[in-house]
Protein backbone atom coordinates (compact mmCIF):
# COMPACT_ATOMS: atom_id res chain seq x y z
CA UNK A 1 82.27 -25.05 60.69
CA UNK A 2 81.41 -23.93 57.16
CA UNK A 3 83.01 -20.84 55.94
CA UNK A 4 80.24 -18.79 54.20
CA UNK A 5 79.50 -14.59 54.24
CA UNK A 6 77.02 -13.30 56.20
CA UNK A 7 74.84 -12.62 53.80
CA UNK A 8 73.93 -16.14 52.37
CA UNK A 9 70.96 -17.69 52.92
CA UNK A 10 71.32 -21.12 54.73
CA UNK A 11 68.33 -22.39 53.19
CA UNK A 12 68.86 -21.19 49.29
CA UNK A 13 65.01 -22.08 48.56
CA UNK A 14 63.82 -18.97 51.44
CA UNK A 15 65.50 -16.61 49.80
CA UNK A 16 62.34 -15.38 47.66
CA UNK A 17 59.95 -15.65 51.08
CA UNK A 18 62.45 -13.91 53.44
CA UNK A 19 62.65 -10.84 50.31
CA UNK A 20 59.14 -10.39 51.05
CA UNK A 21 59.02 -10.33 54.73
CA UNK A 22 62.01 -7.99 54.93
CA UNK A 23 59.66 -5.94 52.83
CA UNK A 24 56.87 -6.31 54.94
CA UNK A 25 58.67 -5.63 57.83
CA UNK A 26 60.07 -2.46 56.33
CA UNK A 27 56.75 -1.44 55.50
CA UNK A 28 55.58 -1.75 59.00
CA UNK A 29 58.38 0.51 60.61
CA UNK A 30 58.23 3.14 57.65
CA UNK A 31 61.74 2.42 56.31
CA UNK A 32 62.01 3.34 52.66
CA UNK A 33 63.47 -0.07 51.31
CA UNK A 34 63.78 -1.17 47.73
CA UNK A 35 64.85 -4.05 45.71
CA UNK A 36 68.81 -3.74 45.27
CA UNK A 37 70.74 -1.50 47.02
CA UNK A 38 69.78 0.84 49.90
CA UNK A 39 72.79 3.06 50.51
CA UNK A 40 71.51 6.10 51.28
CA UNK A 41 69.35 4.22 54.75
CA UNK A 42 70.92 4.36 57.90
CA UNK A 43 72.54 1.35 59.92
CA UNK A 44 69.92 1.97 63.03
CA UNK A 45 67.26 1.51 59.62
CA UNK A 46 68.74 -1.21 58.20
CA UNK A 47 69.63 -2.85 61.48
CA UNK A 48 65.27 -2.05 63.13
CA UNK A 49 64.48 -3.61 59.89
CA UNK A 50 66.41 -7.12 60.31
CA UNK A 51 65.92 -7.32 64.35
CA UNK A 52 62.28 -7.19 63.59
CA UNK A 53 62.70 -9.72 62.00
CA UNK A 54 64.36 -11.66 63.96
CA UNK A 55 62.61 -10.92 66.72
CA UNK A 56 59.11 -11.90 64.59
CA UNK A 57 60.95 -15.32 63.23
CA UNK A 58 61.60 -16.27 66.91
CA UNK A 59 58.37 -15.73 67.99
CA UNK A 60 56.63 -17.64 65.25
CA UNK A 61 59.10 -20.71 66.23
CA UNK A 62 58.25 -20.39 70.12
CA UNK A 63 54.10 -20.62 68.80
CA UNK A 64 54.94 -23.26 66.81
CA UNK A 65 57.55 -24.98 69.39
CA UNK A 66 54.02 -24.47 72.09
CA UNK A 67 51.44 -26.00 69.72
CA UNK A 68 50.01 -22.51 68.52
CA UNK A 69 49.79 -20.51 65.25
CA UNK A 70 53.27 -19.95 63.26
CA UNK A 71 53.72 -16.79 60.75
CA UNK A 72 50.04 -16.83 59.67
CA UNK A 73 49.31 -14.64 62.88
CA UNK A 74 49.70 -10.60 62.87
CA UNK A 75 52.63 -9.43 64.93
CA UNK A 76 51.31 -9.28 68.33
CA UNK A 77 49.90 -11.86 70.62
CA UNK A 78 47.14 -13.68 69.17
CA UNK A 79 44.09 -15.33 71.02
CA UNK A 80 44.68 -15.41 74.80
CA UNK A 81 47.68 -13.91 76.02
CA UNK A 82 49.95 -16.52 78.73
């Protein structure tokens, strides 16, 4: 197994598009994040702000792994729920 820090992206060329949706994200739950360092947030805001996104990345992959919609949906279920 490669030996890398945790804070590397695996896929160098999504750095620039996972920026913005950690920003996005952010937005949505009112934490105060900026470009750089964010020292003075909590871990419980830094830690909403990347299970969000988790949580939003895995359900884009299960509509995409089903046939439906991937990111270009608004969190939430679109069109008929299952």
């Amino acid at each position: 197994m490669a030996n890398r820090s945790s804070n590397t992206t695996a896929v160098p060329e999504a750095k620039s598009a996972l920026d913005r949706f950690k920003m996005e994200v952010a937005g949505e739950l009112g934490v105060p994040l900026t470009d750089g360092y964010n020292g003075n947030l909590t871990s419980r805001q830094n830690g909403s702000v990347g299970g969000y996104m988790v949580k939003k990345m895995i359900e884009a992959q299960e509509r995409q792994m089903s046939g439906q919609n991937s990111m270009g949906s608004q969190s939430g279920m679109s069109g008929s729920q299952m």
